[in-house]
N, C-alpha and C. Protein backbone atom coordinates (compact mmCIF):
# COMPACT_ATOMS: atom_id res chain seq x y z
N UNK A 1 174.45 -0.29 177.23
CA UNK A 1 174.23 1.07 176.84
C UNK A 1 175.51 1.74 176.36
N UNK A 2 176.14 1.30 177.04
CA UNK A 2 177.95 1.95 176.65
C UNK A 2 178.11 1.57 175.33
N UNK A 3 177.77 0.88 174.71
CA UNK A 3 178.36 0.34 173.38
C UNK A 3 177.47 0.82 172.03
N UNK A 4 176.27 1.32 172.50
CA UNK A 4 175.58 2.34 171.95
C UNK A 4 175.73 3.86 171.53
N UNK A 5 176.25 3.88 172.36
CA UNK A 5 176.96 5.59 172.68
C UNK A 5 178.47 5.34 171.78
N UNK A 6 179.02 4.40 171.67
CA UNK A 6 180.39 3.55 171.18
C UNK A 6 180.16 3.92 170.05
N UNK A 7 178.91 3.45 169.11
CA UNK A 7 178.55 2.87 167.99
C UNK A 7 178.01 4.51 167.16
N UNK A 8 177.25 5.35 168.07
CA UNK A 8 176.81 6.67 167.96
C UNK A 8 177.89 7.29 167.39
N UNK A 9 178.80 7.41 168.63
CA UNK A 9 180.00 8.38 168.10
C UNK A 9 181.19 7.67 166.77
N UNK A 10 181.13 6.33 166.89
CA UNK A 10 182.02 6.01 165.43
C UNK A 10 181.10 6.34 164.49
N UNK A 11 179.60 5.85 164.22
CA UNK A 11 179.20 6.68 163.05
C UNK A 11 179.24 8.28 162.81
N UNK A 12 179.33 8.89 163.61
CA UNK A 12 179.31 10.31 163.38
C UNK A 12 180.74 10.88 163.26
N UNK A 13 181.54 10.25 163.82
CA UNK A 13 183.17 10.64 163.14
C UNK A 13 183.32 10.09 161.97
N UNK A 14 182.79 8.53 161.50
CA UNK A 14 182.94 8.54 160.31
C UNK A 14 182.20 9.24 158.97
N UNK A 15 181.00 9.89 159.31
CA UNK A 15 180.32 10.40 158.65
C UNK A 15 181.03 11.69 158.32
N UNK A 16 181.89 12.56 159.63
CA UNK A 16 181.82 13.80 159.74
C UNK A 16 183.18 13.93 158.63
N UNK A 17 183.75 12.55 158.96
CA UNK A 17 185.28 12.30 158.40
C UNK A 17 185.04 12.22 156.76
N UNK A 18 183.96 11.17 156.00
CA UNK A 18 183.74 11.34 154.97
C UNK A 18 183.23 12.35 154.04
N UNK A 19 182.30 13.02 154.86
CA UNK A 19 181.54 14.39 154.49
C UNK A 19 183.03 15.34 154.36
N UNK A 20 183.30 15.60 154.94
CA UNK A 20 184.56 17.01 154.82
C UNK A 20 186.24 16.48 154.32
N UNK A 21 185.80 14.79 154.18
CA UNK A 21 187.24 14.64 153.05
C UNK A 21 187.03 14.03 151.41
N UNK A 22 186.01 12.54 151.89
CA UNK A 22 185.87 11.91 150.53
C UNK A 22 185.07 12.78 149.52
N UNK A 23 183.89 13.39 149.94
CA UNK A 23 183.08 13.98 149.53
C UNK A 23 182.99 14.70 148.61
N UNK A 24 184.26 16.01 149.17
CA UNK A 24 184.92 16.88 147.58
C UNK A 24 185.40 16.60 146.69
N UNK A 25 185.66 14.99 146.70
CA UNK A 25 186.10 14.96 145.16
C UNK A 25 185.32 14.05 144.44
N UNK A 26 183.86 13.62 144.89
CA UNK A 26 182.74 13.44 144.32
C UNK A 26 181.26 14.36 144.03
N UNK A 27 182.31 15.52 143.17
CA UNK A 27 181.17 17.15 142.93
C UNK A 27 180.80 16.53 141.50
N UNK A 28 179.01 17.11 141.75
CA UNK A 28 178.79 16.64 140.44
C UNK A 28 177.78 18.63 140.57
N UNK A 29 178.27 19.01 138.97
CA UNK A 29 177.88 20.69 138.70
C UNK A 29 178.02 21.07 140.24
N UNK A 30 179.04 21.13 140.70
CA UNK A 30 179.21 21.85 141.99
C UNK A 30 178.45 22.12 143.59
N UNK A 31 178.29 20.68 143.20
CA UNK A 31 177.14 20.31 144.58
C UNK A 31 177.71 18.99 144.98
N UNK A 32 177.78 18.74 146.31
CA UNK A 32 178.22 18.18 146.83
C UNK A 32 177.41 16.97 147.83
N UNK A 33 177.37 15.48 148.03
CA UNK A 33 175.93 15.21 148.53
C UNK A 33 176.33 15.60 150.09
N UNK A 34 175.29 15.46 150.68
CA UNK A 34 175.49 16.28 152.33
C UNK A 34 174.66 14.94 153.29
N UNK A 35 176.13 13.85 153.56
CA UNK A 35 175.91 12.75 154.11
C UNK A 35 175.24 12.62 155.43
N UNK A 36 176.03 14.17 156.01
CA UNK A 36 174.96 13.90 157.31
C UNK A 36 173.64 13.96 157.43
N UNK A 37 172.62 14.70 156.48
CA UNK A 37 171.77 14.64 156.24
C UNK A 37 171.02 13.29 155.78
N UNK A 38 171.85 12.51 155.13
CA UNK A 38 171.47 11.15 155.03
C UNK A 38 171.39 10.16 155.95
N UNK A 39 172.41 10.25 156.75
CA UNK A 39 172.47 9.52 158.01
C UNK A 39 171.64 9.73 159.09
N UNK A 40 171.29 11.33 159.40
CA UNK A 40 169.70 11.50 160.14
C UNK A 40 168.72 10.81 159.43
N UNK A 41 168.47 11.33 158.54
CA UNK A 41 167.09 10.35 157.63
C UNK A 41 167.22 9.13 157.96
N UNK A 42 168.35 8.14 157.21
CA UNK A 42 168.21 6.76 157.60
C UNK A 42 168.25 6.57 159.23
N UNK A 43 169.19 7.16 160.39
CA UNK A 43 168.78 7.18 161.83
C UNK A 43 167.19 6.95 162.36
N UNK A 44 166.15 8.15 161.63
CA UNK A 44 165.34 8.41 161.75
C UNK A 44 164.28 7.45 161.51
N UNK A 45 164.88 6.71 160.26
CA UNK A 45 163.30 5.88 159.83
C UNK A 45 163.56 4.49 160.92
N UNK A 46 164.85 4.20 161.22
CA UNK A 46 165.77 3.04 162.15
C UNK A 46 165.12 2.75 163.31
N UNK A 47 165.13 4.37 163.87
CA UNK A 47 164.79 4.45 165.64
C UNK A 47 164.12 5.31 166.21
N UNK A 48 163.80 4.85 167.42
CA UNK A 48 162.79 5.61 168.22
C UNK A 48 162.77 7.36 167.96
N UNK A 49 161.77 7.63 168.49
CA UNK A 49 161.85 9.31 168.55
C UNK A 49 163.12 9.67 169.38
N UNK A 50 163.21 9.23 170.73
CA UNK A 50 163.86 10.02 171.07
C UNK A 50 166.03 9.93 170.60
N UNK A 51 165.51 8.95 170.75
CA UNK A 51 167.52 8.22 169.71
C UNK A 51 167.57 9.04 168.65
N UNK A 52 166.13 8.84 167.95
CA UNK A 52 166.70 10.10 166.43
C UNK A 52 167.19 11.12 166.52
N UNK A 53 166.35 12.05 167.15
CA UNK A 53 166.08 13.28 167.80
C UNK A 53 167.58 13.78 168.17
N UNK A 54 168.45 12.69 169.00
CA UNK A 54 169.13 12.82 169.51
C UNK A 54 170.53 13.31 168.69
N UNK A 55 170.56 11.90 167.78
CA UNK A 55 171.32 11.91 166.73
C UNK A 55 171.34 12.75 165.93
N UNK A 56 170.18 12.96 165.69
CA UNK A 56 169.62 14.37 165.04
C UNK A 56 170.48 15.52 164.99
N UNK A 57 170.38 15.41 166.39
CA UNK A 57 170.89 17.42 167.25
C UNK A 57 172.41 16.85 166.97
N UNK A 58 173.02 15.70 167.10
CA UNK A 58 174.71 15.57 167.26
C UNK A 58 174.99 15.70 165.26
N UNK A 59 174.27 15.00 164.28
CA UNK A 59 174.96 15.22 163.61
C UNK A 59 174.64 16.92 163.20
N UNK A 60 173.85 17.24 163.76
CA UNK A 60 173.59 18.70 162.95
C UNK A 60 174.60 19.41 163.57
N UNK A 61 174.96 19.62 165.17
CA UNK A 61 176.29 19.47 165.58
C UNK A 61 177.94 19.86 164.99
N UNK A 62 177.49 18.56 163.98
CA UNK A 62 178.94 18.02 163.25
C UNK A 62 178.88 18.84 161.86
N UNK A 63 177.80 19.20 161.53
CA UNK A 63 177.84 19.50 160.17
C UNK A 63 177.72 21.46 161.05
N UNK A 64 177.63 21.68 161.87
CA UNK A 64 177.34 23.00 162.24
C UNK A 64 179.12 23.22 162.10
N UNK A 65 179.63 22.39 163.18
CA UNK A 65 181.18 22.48 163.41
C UNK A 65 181.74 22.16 162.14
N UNK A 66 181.51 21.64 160.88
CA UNK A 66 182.24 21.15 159.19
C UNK A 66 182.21 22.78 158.57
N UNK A 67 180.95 23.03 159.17
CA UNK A 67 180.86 24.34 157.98
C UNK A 67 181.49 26.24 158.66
N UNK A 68 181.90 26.09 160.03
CA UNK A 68 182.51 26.89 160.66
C UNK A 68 181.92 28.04 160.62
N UNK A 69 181.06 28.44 160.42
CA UNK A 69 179.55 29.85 160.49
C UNK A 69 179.68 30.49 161.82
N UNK A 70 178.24 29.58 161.56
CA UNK A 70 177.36 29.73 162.99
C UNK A 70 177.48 27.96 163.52
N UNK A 71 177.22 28.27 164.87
CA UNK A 71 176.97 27.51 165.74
C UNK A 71 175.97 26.97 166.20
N UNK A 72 174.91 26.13 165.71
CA UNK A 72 173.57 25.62 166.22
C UNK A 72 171.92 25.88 165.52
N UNK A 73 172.36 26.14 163.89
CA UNK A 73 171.31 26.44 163.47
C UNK A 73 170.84 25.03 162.72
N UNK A 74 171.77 24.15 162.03
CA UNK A 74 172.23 23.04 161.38
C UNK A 74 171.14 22.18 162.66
N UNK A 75 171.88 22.25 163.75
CA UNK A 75 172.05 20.77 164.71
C UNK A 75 170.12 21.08 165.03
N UNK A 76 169.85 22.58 165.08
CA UNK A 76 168.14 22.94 165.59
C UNK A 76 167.43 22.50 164.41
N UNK A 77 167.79 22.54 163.02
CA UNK A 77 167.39 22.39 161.74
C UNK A 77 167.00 19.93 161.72
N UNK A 78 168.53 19.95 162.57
CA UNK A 78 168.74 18.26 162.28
C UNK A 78 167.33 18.19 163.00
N UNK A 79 168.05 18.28 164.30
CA UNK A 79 166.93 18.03 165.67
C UNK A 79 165.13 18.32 165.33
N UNK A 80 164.89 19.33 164.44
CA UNK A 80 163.28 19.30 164.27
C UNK A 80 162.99 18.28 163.03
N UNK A 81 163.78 18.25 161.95
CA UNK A 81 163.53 17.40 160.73
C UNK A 81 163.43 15.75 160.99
N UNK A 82 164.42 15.17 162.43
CA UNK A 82 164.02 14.14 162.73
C UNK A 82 163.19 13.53 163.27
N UNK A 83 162.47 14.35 164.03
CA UNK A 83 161.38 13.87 164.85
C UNK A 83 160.23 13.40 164.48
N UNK A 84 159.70 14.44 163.26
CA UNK A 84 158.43 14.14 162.69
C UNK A 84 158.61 12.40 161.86
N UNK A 85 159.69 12.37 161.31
CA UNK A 85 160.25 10.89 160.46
C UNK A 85 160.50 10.08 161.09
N UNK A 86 160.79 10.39 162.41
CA UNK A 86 160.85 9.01 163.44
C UNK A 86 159.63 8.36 163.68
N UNK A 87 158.56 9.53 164.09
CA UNK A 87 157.06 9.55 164.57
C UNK A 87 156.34 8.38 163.72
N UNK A 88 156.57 8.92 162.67
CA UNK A 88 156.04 7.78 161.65
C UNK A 88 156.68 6.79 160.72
N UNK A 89 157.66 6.53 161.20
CA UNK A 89 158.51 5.46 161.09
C UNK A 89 158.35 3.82 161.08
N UNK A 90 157.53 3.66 162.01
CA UNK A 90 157.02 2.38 162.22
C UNK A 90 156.08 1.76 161.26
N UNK A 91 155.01 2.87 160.63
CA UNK A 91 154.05 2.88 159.64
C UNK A 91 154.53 2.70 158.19
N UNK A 92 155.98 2.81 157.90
CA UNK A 92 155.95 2.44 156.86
C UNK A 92 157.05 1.23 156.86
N UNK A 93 156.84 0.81 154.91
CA UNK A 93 157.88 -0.09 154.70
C UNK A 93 159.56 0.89 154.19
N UNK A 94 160.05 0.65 155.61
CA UNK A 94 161.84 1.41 155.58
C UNK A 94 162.44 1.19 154.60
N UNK A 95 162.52 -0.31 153.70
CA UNK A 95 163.52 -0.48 153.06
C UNK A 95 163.05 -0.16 151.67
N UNK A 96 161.97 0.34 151.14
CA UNK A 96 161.34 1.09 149.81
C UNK A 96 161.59 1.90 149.44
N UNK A 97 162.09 1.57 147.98
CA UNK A 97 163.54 2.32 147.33
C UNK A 97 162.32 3.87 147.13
N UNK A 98 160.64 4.24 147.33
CA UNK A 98 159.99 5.59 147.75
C UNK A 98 160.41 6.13 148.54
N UNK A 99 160.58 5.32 149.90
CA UNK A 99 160.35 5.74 151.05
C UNK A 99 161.52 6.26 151.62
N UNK A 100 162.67 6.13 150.94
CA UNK A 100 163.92 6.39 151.40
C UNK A 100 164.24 7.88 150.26
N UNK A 101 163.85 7.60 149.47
CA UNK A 101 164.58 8.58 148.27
C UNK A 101 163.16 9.95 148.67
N UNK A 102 161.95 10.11 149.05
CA UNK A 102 160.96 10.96 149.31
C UNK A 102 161.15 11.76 150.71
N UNK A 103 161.79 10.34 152.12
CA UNK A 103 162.23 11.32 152.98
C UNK A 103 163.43 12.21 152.92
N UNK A 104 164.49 11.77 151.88
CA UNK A 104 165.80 12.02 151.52
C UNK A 104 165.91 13.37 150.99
N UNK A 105 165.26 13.51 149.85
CA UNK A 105 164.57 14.46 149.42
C UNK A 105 164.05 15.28 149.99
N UNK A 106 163.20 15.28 150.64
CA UNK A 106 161.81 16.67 151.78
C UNK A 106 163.02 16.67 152.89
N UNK A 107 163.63 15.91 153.25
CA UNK A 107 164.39 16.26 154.19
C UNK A 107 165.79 17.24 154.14
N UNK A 108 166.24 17.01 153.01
CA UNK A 108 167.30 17.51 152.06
C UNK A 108 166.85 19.31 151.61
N UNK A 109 165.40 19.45 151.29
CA UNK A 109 165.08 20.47 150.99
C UNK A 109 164.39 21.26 151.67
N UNK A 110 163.73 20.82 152.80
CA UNK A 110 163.81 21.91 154.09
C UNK A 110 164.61 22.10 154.84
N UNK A 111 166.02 21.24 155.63
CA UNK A 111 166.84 21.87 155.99
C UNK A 111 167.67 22.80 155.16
N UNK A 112 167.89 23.11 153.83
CA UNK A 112 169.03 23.73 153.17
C UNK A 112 167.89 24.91 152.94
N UNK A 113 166.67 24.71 152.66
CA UNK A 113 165.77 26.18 152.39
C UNK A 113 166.09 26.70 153.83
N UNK A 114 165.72 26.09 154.47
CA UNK A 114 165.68 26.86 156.29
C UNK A 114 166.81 27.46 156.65
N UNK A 115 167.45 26.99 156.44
CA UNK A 115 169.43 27.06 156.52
C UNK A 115 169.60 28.35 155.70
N UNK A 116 169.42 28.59 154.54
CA UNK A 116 169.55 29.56 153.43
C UNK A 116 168.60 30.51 154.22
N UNK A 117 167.40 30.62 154.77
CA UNK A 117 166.35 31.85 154.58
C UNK A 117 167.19 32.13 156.28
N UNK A 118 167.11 31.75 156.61
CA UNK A 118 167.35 31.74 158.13
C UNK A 118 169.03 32.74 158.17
N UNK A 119 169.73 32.45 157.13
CA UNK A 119 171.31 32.81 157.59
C UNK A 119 171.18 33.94 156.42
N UNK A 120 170.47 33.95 155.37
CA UNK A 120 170.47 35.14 153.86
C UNK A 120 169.40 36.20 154.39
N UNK A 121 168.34 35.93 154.58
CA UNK A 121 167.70 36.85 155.06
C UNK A 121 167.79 37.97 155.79
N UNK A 122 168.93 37.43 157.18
CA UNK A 122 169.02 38.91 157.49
C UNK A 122 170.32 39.64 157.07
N UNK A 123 170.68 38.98 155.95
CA UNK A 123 171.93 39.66 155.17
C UNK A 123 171.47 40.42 154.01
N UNK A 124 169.93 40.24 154.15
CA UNK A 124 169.32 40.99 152.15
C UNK A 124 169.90 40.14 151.27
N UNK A 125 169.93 38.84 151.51
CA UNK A 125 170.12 38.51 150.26
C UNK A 125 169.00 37.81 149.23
N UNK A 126 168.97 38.73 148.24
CA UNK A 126 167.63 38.13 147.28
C UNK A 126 167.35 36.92 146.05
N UNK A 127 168.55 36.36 146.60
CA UNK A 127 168.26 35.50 145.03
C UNK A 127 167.96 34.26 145.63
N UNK A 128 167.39 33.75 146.34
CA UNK A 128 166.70 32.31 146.89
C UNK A 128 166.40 31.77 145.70
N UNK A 129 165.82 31.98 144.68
CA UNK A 129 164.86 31.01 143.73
C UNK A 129 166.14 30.21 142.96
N UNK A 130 167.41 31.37 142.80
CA UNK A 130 168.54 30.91 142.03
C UNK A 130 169.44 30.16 143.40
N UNK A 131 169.10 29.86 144.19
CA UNK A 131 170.17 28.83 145.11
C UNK A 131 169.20 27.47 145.15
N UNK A 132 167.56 27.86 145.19
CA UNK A 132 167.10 27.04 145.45
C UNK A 132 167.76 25.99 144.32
N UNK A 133 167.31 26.41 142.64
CA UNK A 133 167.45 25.90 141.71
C UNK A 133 169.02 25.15 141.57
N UNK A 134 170.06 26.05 141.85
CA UNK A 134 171.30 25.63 141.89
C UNK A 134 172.16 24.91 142.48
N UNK A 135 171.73 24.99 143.71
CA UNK A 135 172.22 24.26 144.97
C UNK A 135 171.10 23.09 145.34
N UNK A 136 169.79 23.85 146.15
CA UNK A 136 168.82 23.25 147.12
C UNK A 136 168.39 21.73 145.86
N UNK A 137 168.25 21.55 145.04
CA UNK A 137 167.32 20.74 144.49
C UNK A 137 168.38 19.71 144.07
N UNK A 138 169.53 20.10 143.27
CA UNK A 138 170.54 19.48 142.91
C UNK A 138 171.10 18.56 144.41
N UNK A 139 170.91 19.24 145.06
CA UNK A 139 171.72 18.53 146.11
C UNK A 139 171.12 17.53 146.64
N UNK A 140 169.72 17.81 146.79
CA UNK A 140 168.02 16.81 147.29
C UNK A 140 167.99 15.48 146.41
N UNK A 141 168.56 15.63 145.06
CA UNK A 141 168.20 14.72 144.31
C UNK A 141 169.74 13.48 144.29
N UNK A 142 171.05 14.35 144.45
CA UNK A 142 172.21 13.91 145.16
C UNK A 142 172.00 12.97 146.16
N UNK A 143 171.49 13.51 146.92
CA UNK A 143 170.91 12.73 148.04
C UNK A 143 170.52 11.91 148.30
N UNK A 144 169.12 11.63 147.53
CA UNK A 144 168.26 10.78 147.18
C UNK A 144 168.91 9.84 146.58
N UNK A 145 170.09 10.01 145.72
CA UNK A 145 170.77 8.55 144.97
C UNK A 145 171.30 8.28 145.71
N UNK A 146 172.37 8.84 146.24
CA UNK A 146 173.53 8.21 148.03
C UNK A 146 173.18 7.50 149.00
N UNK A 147 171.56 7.81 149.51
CA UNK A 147 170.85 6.87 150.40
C UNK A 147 170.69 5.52 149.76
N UNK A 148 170.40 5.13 148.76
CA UNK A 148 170.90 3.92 148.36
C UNK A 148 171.25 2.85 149.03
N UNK A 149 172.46 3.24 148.64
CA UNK A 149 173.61 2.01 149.01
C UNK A 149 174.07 2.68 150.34
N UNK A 150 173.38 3.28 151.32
CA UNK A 150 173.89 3.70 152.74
C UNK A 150 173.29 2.83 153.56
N UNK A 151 172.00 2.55 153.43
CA UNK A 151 170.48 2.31 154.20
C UNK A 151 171.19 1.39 154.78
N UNK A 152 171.14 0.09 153.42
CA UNK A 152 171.57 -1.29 153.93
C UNK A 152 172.35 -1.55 155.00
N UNK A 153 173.76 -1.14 155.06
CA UNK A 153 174.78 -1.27 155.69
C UNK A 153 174.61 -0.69 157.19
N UNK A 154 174.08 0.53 157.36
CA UNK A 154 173.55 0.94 158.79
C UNK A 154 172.55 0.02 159.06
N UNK A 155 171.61 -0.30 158.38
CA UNK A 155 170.15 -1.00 158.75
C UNK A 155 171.06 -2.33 159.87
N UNK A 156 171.74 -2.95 158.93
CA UNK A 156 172.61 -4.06 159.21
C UNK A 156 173.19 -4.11 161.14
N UNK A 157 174.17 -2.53 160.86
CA UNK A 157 174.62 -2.39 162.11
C UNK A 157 173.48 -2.07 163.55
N UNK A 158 172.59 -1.28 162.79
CA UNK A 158 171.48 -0.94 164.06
C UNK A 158 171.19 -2.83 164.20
N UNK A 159 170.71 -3.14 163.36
CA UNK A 159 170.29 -4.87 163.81
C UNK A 159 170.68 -5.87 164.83
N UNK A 160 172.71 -5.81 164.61
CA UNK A 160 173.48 -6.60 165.08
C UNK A 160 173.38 -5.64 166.75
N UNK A 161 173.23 -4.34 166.35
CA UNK A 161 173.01 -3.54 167.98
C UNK A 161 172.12 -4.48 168.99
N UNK A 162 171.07 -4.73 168.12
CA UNK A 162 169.56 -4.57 168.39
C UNK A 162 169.74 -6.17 169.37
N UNK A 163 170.51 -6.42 168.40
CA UNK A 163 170.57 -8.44 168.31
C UNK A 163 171.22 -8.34 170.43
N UNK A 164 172.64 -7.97 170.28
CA UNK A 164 173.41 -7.92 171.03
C UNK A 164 172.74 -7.38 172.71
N UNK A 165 171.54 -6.16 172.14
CA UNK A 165 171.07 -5.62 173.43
C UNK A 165 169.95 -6.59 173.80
N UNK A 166 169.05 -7.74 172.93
CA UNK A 166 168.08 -8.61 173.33
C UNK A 166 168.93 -9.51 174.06
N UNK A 167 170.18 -10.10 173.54
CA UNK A 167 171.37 -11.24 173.78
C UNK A 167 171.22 -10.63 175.80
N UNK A 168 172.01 -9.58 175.67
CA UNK A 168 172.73 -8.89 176.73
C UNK A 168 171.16 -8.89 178.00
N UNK A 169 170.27 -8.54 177.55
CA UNK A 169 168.92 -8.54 178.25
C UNK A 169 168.70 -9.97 178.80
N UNK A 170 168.67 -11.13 177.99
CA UNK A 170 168.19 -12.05 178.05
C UNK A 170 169.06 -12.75 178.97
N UNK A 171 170.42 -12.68 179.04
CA UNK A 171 171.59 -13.21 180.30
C UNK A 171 171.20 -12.74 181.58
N UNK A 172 170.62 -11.03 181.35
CA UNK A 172 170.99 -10.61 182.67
C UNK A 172 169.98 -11.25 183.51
N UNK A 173 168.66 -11.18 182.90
CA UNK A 173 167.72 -12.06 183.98
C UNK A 173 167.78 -13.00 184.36
């Protein structure tokens, strides 16, 4: 179990580390892709409800603490968007270049709508349709290409996890 929690927190420093350094200087029209959001998604389609869930709330967390605001709207935003994608996770085929780029996407564009109505709203601010367009969609579709070449390489590491905790099971009895 220790080496789980090991494996948790190096992906999420490295995520948190790439998101808020490599990231800015791969802007395309001034949008930026938003990795942690990718890394819940792929978490999500990976593992159980409650591991997602979990991961969920830590990277939203990380991206709450990247963006220096508020405190806990991100990590409540991660934490509900993963659950439902975990739920039905098992039902599909994970590695389908649909199935990755559709949750990437819906996932991409209800946390940043929720995020936006939730933090603009009670500031009066009226131009949603022009962030949606400018930001929210551009960034969804960002997204959707970055998961890509992410999936594999985590898929890989959850595996060798997976491998190591049957290994580790199978001694102890």
């Amino acid at each position: 179990m220790k080496y789980r929690v090991v494996a948790a927190v190096i992906l999420i420093w490295i995520t948190a580390f790439c998101q808020s350094t490599l990231l800015e200087y791969i802007e395309i029209f001034n949008v930026r892709p938003n990795i942690l959001i990718i890394m819940m998604v792929i978490v999500a389609l990976l593992r159980s409800t409650v591991e997602s869930a979990t991961m969920g709330l830590f990277f939203g967390l990380t991206m709450d603490i990247l963006m220096g605001k508020t405190l806990g709207w991100y990590a409540l935003l991660f934490f509900l968007v993963s659950i439902p994608i975990s739920m039905i996770n098992e039902k599909l085929y994970r590695e389908k270049f649909l199935v990755l780029v559709t949750f990437t996407f819906s996932s991409t564009v209800v946390i940043e709508m929720l995020f936006f109505l939730i933090t603009f709203m009670f500031r009066g601010y009226n131009y949603l349709p022009y962030l949606f367009g400018t930001v929210i969609i551009p960034e969804a579709i960002y997204n959707s290409i970055i998961i890509l070449p992410l999936f594999k390489p985590v898929s890989v590491a959850y595996n060798l996890l997976d491998s190591v905790d049957r290994r580790r099971n199978r001694l102890s009895t």
